[in-house]
C-alpha atoms as a PDB file:
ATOM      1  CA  UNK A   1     137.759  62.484 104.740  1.00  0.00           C
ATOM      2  CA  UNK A   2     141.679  61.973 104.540  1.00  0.00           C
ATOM      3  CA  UNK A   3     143.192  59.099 104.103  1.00  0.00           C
ATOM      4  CA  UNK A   4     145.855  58.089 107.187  1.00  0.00           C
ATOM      5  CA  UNK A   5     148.734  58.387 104.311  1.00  0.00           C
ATOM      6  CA  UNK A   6     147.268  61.933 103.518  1.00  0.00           C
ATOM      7  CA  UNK A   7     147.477  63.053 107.609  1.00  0.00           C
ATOM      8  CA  UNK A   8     150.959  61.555 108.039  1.00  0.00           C
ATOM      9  CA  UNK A   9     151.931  63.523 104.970  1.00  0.00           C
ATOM     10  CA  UNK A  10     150.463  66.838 106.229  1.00  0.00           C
ATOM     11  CA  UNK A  11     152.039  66.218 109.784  1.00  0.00           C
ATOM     12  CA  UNK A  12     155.511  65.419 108.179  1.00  0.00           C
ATOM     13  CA  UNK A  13     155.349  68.844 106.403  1.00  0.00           C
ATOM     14  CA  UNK A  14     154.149  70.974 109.415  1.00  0.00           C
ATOM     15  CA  UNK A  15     156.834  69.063 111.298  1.00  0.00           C
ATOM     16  CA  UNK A  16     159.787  70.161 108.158  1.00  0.00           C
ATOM     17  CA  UNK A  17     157.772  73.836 109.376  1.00  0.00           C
ATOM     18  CA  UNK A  18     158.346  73.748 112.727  1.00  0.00           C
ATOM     19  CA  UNK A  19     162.380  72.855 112.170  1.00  0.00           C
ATOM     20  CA  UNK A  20     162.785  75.537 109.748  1.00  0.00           C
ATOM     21  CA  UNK A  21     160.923  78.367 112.291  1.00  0.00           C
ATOM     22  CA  UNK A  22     163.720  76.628 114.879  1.00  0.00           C
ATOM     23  CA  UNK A  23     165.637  77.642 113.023  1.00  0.00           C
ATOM     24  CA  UNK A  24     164.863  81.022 111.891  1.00  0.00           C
ATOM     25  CA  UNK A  25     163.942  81.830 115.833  1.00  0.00           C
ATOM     26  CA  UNK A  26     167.420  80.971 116.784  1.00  0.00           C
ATOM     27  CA  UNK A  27     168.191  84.651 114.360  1.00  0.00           C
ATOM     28  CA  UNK A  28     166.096  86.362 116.344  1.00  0.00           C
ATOM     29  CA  UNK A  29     167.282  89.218 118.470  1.00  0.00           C
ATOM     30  CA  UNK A  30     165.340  91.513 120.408  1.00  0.00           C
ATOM     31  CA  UNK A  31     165.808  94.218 123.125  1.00  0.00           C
ATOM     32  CA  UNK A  32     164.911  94.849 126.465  1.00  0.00           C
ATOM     33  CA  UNK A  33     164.903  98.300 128.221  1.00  0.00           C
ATOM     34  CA  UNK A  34     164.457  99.684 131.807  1.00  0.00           C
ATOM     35  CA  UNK A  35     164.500 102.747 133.244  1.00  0.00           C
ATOM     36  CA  UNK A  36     163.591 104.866 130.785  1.00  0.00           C
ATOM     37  CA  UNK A  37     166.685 103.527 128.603  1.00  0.00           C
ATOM     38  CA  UNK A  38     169.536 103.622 131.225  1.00  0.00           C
ATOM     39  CA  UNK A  39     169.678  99.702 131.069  1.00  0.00           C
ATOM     40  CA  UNK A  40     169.327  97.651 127.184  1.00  0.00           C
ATOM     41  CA  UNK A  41     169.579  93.962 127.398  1.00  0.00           C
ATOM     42  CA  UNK A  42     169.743  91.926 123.865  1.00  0.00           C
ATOM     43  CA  UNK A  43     168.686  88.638 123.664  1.00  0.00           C
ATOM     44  CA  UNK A  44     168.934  86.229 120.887  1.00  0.00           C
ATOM     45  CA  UNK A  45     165.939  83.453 119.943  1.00  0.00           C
ATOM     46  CA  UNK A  46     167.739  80.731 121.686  1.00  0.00           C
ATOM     47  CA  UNK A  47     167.341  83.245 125.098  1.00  0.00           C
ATOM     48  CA  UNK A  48     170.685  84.314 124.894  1.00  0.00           C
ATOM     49  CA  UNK A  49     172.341  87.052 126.584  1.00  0.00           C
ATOM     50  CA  UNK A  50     174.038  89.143 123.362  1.00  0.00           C
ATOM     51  CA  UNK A  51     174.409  92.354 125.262  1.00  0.00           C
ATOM     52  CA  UNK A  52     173.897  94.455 128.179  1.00  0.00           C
ATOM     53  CA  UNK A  53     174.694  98.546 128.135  1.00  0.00           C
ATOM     54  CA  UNK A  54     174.313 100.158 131.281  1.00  0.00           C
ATOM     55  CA  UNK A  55     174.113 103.810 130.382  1.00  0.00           C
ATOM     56  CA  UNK A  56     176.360 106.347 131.709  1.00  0.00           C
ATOM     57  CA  UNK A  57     173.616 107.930 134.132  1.00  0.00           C
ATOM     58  CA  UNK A  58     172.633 104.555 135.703  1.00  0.00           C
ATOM     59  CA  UNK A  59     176.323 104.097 136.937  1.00  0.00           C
ATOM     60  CA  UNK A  60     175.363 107.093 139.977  1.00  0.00           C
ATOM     61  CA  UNK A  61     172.930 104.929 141.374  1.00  0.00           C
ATOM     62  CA  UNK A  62     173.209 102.293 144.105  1.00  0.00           C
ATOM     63  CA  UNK A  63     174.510  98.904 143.321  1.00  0.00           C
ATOM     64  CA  UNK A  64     171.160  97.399 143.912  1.00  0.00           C
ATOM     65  CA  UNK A  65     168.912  99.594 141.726  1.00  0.00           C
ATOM     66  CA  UNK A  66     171.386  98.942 138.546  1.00  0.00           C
ATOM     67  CA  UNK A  67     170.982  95.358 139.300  1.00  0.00           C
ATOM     68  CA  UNK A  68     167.340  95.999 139.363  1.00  0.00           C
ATOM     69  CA  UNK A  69     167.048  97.510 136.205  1.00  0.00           C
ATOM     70  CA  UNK A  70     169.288  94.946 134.499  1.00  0.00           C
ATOM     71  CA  UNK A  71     166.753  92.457 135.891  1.00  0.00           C
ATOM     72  CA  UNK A  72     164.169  94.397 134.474  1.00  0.00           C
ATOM     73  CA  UNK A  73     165.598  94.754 131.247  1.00  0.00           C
ATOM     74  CA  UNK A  74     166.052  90.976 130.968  1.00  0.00           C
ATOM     75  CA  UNK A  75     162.916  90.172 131.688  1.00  0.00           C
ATOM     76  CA  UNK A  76     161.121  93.006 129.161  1.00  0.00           C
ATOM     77  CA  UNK A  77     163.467  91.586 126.562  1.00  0.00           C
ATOM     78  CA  UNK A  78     162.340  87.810 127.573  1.00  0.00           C
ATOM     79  CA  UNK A  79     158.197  89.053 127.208  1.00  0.00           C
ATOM     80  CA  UNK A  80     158.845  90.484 123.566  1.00  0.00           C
ATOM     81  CA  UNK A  81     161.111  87.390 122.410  1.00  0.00           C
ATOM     82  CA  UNK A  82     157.912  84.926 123.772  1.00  0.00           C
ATOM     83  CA  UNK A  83     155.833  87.103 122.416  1.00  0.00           C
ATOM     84  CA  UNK A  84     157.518  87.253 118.810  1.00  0.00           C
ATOM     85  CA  UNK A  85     158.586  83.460 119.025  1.00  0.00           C
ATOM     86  CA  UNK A  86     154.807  82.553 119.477  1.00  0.00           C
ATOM     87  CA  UNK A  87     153.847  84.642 116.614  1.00  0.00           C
ATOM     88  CA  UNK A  88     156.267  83.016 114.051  1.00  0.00           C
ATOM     89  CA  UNK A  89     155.064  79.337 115.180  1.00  0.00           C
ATOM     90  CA  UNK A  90     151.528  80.666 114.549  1.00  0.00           C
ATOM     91  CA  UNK A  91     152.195  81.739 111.123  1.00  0.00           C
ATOM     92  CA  UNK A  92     153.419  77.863 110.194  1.00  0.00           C
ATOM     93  CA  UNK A  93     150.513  76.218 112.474  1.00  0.00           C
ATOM     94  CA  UNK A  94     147.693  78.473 111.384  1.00  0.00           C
ATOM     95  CA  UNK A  95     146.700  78.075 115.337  1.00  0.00           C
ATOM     96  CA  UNK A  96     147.262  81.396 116.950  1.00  0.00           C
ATOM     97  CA  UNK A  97     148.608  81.634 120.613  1.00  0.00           C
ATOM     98  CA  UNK A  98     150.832  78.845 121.177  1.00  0.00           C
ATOM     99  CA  UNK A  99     152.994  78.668 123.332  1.00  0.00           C
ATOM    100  CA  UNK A 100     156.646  79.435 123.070  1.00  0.00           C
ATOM    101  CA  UNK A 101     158.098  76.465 123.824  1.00  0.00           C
ATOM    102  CA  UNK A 102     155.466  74.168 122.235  1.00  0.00           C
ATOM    103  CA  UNK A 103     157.066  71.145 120.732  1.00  0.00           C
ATOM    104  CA  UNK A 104     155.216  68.679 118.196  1.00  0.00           C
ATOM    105  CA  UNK A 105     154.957  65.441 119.111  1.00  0.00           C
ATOM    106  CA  UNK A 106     156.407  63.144 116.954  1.00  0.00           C
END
């Protein structure tokens, strides 16, 4: 069994872990489409807006569907940044599956 000395030394170095992943998520960028390409939305780790192209093609449609399928963009972009966020915090933890926005608690 661990000593207490030997748990609060493990959780200080998961907790250096979980900084330095901050960190690196904050580099992250990753892309959103809709509609078969006519809309791209980047996002950045911190789930912020980089970029937003509205192709060419899109610009014939009604005002309504573009904002649609910037919507849609956003929110594809938002699923893979979760999705890639709660993969790098797995690799640190070793528990796969957390949440996003899991924080430690100390």
């Amino acid at each position: 069994m661990n000593s207490f000395s030997d748990m609060l030394s493990q959780a200080k170095n998961i907790q250096e872990k979980m900084r330095e992943v901050q960190e690196n998520l904050k580099k992250i960028e990753v892309e959103g489409v809709s509609g078969g390409e006519l809309v791209k939305v980047v996002l950045k780790g911190d789930y912020e807006m980089k970029s937003i192209f509205v192709h060419e093609n899109a610009k014939n449609e009604k005002k309504e569907i573009i904002y649609d399928l910037i919507v849609a963009a956003y929110n594809d972009a938002k699923d893979k940044l979760k999705k890639k966020t709660s993969s790098e915090i797995s690799k640190v933890t070793g528990i796969p599956n957390l949440p996003p926005d899991f924080k430690m608690p100390f």
